[in-house]
Protein backbone atom coordinates (compact mmCIF):
# COMPACT_ATOMS: atom_id res chain seq x y z
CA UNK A 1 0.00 0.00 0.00
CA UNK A 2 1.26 3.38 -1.24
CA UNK A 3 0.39 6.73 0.24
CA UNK A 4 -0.72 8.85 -2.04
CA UNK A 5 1.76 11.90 -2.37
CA UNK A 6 -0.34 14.32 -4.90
CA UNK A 7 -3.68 14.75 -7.03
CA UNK A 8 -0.96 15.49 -9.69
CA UNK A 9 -0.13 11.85 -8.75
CA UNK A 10 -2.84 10.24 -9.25
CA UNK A 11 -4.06 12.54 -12.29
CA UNK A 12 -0.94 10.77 -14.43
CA UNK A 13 -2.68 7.27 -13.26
CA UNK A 14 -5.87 8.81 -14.25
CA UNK A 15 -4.46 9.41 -17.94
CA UNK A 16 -3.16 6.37 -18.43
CA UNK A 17 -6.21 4.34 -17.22
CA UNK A 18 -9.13 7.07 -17.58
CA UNK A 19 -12.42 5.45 -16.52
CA UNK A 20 -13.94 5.39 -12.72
CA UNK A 21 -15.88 2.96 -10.68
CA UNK A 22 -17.36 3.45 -7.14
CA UNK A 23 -19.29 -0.02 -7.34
CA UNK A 24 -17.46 -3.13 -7.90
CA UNK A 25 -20.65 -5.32 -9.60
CA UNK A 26 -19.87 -2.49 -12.36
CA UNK A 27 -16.15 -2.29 -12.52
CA UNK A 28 -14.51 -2.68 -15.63
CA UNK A 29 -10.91 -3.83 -16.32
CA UNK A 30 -8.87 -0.79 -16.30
CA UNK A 31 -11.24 1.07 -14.28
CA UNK A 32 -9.97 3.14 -11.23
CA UNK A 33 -11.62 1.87 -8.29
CA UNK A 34 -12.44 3.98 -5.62
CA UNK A 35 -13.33 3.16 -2.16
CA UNK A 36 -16.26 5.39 -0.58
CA UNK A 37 -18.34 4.84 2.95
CA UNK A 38 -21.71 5.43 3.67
CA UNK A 39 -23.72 5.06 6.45
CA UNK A 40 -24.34 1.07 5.11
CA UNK A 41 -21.54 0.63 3.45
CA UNK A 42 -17.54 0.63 3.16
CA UNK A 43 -16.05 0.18 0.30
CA UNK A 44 -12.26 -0.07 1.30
CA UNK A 45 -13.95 -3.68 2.44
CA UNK A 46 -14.00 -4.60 -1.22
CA UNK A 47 -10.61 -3.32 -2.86
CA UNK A 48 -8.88 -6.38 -3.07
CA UNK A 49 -12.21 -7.69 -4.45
CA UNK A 50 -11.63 -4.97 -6.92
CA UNK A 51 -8.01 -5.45 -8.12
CA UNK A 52 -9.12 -9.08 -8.67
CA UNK A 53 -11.85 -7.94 -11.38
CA UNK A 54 -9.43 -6.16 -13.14
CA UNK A 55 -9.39 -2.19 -11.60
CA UNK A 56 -6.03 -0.58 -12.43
CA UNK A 57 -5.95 0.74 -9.45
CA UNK A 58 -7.41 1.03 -5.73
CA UNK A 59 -7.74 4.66 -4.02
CA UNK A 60 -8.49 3.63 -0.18
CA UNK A 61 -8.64 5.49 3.02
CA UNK A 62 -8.26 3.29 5.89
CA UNK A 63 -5.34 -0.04 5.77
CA UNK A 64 -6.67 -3.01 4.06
CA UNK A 65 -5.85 -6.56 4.03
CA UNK A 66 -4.78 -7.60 1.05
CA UNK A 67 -1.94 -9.80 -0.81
CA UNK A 68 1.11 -8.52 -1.10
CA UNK A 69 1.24 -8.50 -5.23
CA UNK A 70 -1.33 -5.88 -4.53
CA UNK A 71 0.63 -3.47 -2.79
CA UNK A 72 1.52 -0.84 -5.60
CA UNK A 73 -1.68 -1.29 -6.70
CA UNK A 74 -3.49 0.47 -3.92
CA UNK A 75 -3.19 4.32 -2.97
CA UNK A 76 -4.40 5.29 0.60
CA UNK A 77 -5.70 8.81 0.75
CA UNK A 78 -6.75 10.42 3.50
CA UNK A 79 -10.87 11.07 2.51
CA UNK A 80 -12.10 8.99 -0.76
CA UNK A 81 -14.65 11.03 -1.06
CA UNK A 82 -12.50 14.07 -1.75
CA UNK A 83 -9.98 12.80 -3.47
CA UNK A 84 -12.62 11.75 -6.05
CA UNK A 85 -14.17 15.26 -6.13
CA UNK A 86 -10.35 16.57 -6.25
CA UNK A 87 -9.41 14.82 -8.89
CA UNK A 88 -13.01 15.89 -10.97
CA UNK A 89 -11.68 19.21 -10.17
CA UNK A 90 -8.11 18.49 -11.75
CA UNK A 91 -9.63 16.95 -14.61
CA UNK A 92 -11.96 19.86 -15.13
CA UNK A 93 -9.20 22.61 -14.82
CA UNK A 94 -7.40 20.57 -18.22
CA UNK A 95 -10.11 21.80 -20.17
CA UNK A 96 -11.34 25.53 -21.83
CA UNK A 97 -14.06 24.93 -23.14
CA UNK A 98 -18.05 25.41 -22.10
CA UNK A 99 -18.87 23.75 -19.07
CA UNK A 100 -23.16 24.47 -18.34
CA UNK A 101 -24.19 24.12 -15.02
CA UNK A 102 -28.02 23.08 -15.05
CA UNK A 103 -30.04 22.98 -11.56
CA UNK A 104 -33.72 23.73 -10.64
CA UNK A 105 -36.58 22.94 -8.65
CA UNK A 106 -38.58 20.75 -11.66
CA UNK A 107 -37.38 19.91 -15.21
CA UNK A 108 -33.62 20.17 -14.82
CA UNK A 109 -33.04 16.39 -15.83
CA UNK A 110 -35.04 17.08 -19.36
CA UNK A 111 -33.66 20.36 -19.73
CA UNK A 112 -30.25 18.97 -19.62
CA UNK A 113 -31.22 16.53 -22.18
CA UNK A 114 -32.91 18.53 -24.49
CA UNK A 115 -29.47 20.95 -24.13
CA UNK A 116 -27.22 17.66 -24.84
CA UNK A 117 -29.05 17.03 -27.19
CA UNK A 118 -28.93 20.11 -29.65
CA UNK A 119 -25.44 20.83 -28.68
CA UNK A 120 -24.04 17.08 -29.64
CA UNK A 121 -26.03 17.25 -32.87
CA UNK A 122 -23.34 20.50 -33.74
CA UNK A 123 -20.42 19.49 -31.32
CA UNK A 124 -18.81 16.87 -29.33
CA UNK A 125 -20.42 17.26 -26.26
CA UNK A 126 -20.59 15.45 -23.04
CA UNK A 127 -22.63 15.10 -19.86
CA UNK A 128 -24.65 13.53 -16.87
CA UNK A 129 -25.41 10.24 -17.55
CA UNK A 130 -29.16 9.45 -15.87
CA UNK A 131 -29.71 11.58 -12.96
CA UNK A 132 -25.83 11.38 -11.75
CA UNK A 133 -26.38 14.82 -10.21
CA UNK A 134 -25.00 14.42 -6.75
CA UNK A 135 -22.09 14.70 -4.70
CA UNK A 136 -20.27 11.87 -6.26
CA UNK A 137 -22.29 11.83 -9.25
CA UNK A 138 -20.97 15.33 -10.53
CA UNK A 139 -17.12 14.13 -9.85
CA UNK A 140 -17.75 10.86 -11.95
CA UNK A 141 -19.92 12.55 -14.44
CA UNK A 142 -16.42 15.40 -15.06
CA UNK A 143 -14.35 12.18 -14.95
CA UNK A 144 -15.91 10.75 -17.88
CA UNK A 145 -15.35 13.66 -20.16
CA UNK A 146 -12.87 12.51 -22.82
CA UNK A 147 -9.61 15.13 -24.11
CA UNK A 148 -12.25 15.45 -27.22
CA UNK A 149 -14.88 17.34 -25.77
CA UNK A 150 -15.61 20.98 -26.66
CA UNK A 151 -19.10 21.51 -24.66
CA UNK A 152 -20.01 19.70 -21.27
CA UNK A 153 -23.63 20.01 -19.53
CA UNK A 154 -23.18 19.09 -16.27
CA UNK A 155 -26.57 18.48 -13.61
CA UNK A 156 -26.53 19.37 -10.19
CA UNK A 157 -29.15 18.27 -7.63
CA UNK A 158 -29.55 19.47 -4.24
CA UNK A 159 -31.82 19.22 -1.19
CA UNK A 160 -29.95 21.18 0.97
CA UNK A 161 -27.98 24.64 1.17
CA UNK A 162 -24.26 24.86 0.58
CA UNK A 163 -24.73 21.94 -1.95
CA UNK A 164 -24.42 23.21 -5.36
CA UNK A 165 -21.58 26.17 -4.50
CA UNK A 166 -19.93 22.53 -3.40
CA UNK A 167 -20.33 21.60 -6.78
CA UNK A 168 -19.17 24.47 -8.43
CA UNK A 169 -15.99 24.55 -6.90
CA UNK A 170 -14.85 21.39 -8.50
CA UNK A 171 -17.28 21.67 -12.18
CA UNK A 172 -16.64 25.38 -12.24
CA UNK A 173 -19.03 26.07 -14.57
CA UNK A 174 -18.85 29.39 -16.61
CA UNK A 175 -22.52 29.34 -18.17
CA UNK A 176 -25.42 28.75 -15.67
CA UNK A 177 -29.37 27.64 -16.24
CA UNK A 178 -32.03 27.37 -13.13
CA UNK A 179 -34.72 25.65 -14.78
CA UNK A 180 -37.21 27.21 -11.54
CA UNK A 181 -37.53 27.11 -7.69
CA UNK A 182 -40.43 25.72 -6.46
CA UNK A 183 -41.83 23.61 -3.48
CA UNK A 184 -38.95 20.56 -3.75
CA UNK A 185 -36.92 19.24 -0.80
CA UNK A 186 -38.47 21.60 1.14
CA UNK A 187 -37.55 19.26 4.34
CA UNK A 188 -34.10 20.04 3.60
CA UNK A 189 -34.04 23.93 1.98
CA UNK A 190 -36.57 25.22 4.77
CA UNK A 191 -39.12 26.70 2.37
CA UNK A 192 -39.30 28.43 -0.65
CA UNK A 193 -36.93 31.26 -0.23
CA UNK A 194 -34.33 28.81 0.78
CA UNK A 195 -34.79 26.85 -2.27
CA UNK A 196 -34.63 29.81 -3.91
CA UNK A 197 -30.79 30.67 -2.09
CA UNK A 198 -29.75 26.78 -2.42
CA UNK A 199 -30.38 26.80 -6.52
CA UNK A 200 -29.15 30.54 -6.31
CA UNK A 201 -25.56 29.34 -5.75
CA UNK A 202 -25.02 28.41 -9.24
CA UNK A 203 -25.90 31.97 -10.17
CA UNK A 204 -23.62 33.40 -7.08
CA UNK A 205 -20.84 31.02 -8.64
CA UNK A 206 -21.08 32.65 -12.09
CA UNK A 207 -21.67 35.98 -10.71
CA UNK A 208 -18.03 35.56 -9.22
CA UNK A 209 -16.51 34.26 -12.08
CA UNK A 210 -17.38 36.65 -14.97
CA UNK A 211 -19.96 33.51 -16.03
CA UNK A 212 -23.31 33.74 -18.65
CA UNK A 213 -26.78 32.87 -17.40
CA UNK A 214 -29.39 31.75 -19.73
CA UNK A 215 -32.92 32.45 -17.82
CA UNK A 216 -36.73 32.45 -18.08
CA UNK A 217 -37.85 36.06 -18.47
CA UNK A 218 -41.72 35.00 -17.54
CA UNK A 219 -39.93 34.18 -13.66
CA UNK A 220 -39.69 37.29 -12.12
CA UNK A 221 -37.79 35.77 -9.21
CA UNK A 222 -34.75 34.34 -11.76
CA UNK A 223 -34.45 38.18 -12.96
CA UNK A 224 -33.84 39.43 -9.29
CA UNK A 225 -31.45 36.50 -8.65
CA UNK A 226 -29.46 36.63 -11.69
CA UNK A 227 -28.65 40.56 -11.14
CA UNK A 228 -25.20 41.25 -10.97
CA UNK A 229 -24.24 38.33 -13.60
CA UNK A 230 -22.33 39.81 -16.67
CA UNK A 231 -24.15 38.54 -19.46
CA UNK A 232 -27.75 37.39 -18.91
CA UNK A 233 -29.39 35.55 -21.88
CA UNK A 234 -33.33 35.73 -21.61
CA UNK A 235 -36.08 33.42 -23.32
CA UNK A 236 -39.77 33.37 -22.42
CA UNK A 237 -43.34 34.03 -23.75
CA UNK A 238 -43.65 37.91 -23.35
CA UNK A 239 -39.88 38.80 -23.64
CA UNK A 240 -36.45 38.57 -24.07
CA UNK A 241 -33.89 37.74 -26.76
CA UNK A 242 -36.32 34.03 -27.69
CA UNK A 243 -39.93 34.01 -27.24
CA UNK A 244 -42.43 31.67 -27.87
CA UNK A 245 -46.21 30.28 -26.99
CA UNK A 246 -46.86 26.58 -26.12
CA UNK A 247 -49.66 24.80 -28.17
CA UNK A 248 -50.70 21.53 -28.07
CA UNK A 249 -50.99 19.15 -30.86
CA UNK A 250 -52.17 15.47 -30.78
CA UNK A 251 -51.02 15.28 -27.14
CA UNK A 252 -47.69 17.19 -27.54
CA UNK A 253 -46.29 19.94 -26.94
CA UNK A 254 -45.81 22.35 -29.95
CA UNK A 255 -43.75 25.37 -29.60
CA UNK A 256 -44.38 28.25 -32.12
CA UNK A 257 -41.70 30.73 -31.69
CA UNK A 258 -42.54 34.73 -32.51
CA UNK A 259 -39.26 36.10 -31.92
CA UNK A 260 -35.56 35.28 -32.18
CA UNK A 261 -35.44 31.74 -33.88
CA UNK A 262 -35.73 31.70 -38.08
CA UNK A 263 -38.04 28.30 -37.92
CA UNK A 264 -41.53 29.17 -37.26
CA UNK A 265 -42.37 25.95 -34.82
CA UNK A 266 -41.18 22.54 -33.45
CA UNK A 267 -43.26 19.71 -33.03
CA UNK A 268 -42.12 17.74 -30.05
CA UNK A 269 -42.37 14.52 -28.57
CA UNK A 270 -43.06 16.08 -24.65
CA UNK A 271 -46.45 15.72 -22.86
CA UNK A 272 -46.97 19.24 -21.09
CA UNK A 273 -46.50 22.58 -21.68
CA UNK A 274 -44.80 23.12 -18.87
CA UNK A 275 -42.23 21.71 -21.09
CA UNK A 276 -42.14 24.98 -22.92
CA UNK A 277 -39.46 26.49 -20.90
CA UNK A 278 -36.98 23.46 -21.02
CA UNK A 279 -37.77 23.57 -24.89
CA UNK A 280 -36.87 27.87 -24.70
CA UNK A 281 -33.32 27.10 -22.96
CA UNK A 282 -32.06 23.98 -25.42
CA UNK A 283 -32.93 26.32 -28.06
CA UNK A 284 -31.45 29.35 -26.51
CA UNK A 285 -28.16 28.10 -25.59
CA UNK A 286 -28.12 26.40 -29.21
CA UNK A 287 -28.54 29.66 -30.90
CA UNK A 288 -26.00 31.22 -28.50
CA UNK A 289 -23.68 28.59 -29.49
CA UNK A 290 -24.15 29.38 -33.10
CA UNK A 291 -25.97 25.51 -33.93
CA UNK A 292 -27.40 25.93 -37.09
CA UNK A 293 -31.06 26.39 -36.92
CA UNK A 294 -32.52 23.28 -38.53
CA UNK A 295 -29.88 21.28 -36.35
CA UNK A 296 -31.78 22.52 -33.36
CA UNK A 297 -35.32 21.51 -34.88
CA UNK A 298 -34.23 18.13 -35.93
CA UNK A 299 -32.69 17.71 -32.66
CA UNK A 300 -35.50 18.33 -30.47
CA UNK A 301 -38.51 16.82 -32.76
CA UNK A 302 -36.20 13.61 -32.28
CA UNK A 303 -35.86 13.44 -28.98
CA UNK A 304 -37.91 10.86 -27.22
CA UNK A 305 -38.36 11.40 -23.41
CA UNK A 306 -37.84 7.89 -21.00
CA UNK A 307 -37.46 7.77 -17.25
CA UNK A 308 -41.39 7.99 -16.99
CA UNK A 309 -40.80 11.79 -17.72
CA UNK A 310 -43.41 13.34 -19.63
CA UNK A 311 -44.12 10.36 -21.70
CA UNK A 312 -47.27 9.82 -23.61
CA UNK A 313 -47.80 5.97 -23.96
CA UNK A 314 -50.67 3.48 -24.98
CA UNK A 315 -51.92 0.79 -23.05
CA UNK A 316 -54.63 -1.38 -23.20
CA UNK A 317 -56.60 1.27 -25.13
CA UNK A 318 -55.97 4.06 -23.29
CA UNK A 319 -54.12 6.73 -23.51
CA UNK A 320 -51.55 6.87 -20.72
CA UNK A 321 -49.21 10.26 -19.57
CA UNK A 322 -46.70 8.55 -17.54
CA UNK A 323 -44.62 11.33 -15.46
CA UNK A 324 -43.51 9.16 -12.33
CA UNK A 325 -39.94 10.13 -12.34
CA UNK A 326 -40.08 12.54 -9.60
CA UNK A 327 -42.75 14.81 -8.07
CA UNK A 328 -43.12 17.83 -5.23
CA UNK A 329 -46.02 20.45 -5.01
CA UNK A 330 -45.12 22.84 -7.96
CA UNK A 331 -44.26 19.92 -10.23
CA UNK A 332 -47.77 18.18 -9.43
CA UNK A 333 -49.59 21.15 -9.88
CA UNK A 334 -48.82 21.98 -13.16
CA UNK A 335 -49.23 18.14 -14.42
CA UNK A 336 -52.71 18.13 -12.68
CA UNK A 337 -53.37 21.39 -14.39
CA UNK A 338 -52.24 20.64 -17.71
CA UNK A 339 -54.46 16.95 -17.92
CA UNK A 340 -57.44 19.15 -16.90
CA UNK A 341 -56.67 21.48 -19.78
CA UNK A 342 -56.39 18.75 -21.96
CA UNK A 343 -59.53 17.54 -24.54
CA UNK A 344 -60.47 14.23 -23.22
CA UNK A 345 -63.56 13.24 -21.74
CA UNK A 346 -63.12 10.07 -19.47
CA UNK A 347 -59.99 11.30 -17.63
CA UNK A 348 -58.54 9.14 -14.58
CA UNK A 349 -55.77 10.88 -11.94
CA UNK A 350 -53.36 8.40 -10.47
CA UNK A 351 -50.93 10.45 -8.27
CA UNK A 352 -48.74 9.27 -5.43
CA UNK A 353 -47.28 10.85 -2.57
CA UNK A 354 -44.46 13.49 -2.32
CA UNK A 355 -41.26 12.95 -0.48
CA UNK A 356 -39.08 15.43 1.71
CA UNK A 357 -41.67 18.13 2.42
CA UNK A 358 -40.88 18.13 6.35
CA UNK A 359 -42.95 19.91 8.01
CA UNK A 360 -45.18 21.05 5.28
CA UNK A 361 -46.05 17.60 3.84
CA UNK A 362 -49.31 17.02 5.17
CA UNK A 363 -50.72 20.39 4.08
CA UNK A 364 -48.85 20.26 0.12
CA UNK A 365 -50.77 17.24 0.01
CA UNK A 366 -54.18 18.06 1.53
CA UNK A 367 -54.05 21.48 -1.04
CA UNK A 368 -53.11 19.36 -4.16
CA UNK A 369 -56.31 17.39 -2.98
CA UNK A 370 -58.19 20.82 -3.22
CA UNK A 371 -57.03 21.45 -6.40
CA UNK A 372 -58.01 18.19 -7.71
CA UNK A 373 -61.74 18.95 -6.59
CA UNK A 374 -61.89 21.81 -9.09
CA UNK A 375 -62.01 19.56 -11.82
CA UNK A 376 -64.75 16.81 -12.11
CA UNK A 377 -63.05 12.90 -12.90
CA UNK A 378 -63.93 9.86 -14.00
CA UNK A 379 -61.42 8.37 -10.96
CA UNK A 380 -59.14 9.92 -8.90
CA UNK A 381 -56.58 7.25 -7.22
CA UNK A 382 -54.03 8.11 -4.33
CA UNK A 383 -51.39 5.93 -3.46
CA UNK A 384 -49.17 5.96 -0.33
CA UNK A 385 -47.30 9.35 1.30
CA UNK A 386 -49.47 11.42 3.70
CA UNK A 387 -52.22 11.34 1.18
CA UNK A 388 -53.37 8.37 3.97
CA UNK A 389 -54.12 11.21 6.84
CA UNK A 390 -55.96 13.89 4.39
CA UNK A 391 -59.39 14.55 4.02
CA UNK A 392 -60.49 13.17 0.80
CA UNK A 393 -63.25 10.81 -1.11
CA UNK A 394 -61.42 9.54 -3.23
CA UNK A 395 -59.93 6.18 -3.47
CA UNK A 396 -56.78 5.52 -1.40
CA UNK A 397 -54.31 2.43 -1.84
CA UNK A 398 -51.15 2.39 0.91
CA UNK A 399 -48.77 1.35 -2.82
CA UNK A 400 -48.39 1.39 -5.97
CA UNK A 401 -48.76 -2.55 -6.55
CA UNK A 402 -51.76 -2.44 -4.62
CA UNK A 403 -53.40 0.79 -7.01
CA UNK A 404 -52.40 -1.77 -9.96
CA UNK A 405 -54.18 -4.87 -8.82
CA UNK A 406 -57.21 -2.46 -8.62
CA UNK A 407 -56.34 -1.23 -12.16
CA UNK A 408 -56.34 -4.16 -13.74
CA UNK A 409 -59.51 -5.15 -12.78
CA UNK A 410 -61.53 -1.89 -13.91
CA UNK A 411 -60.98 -3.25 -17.81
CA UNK A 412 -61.04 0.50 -18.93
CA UNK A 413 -60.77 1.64 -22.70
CA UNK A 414 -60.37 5.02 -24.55
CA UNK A 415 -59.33 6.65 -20.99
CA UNK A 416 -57.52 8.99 -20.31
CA UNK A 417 -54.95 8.24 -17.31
CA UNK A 418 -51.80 10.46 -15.66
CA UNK A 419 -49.83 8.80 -13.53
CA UNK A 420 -47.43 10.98 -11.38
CA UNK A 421 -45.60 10.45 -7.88
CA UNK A 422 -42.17 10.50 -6.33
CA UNK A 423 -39.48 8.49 -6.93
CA UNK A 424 -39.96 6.67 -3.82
CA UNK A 425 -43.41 5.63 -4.41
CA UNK A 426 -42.72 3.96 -7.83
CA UNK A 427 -45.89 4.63 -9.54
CA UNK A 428 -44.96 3.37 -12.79
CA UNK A 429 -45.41 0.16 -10.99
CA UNK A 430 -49.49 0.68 -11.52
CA UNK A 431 -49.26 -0.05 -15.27
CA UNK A 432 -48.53 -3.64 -16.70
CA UNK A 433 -45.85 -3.11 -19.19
């Protein structure tokens, strides 16, 4: 076992065997392995397990037993954790190129698609694989960017204060996007205003660094935080430098653009028009990044949501928005809005419960029951979260597999259904695919 003497160190490892791996039931040959602990887990348990499977290397931080043939072969560090995020931050200071920071309340996961996707149909572009937004996420997700890149979209996720300027200081972005800030992780931000400080951190970050901030002119609140920055880029419905109105065609979201973009619409393959926004900063920063036009409309009309995010599906007969990724008060509101808006006449709500509220959770969940009495349903079904200690009539089921079994048995055709819920309740579960 060799104690690590520099990042520099390990960096000249890192080039000569460039690929990461926190789990060993994913490692790779080659791959770097390093050793994290959790509350459940300890990963130095499982180096020499590592090195076996083929890892290059093993970055520890507590003595291991292992064989002796091992012993150049494993670096002890003093926190694994950091030395991952320092070496992310190495890695990032090799390039000089774009690097997008993307956070927000609701939407930032499809936003950062949508952005990947316009920009990699005009450069080499690279960025957060799945929702990889995290504290070790963010590290890996910089560690995976290849000498070749010339834009990076990186996503940052955060439930708590102090989290993304954490993340800036090793992704140092120099352009910034906050999709919103609405009622999410309240349990850990406090309310509203302190969501509205914890997301604000990217903007502080590129406020301090001479960075660009691409923001939705219809949020007053992104205006006020985003003072200060040197170059603000504005889209939105009313004003600024792109503007455009949602419509919705056969189920999907069409944007028709009346300033600032030469095409006249794109057709895309989103449920929602909450989905404008996300739509108005892919095509912003791919205009401010000179893509050619019809590269951005052929790269959004193509892209295909999954995740259960704002995906319009069939089954049995019916027509099915499936939205089950994630959910919290703001995000639920404007889903249950939208499906009231929409022309249908047998409609069925299937919405779960929302996670991390604290101690707001009962009453987010007892007001989206209000709002759900302003429209008349076919069926409204709640499963799980404190939707078990509200006032309601409507039909309750503690799970997910429990709202399917019920389901099944109703035999509907030519319905209408959304299904929405947080990750933790699994809602997707209630459909048979």
């Amino acid at each position: 076992m060799i104690k690590l003497p520099s990042i520099a160190y390990l960096y000249e490892i890192f080039k000569q065997y460039p690929s990461v791996q926190t789990d060993t039931r994913k490692l790779k040959s080659g791959d770097i392995y390093f050793a994290l602990k959790g509350p459940n887990f300890n990963g130095n348990l499982f180096a020499e397990k590592a090195l076996e499977a083929g890892a290059s290397y093993a970055i520890v931080d507590e003595e291991v037993a292992a064989d002796a043939k091992w012993n150049d072969k494993i670096l002890l560090v003093q926190d694994g954790l950091s030395s991952l995020q320092a070496l992310a931050k190495y890695h990032r200071e090799q390039f000089n190129i774009p690097f997008i920071g993307i956070t927000g309340s609701n939407g930032k996961t499809t936003t950062k698609e949508l952005v990947y996707t316009v920009l990699a149909s005009h450069y080499t572009t690279y960025t957060t694989q799945g929702n990889l937004n995290n504290h070790i996420g963010v590290p890996l997700t910089l560690l995976s960017i290849h000498p070749d890149a010339q834009m990076a979209v990186i996503e940052m996720g955060a439930n708590h204060l102090h989290e993304i300027a954490s993340y800036c200081e090793y992704a140092i972005p120099n352009y910034g996007l906050i999709t919103n800030c609405g009622k999410a992780h309240l349990e850990g931000f406090g309310s509203e205003e302190g969501v509205k400080k914890g997301k604000g951190e990217l903007f502080d970050f590129l406020r301090d660094h001479n960075g660009t901030a691409f923001i939705m002119s219809d949020y007053d609140y992104l205006q006020n935080m985003s003072k200060g920055i040197s170059n603000v880029i504005t889209y939105g419905t009313q004003s600024g430098t792109l503007q455009a109105k949602a419509n919705t065609v056969n189920g999907f979201l069409q944007v028709n653009f009346t300033q600032g973009f030469e095409m006249e619409c794109i057709q895309t393959q989103l449920v929602g028009e909450y989905n404008l926004p996300n739509i108005l900063a892919a095509v912003s920063i791919g205009i401010y990044f000179k893509v050619p036009a019809e590269k951005i409309k052929s790269a959004i009309e193509n892209y295909a949501p999954t995740n259960s995010r704002s995906q319009l599906l069939k089954w049995k007969e019916n027509d099915v928005i499936l939205d089950a990724y994630n959910a919290n008060p703001s995000s639920m509101k404007l889903a249950i809005e939208n499906f009231a808006k929409l022309n249908a006449t047998h409609k069925i709500v299937c919405i779960g419960g929302m996670k991390e509220l604290g101690t707001t959770s009962l009453e987010e969940h007892q007001q989206l029951i209000h709002l759900l009495q302003q429209t008349q349903w076919e069926q409204v079904v709640l499963v799980g979260g404190d939707f078990e200690h509200c006032q309601h009539h409507y039909l309750f089921f503690p799970n997910a597999l429990e709202a399917k079994a019920w389901l099944a048995e109703q035999n509907y055709k030519d319905r209408s259904i959304l299904i929405k819920g947080s990750r933790g309740i699994q809602m997707e579960q209630v459909l048979d695919l």
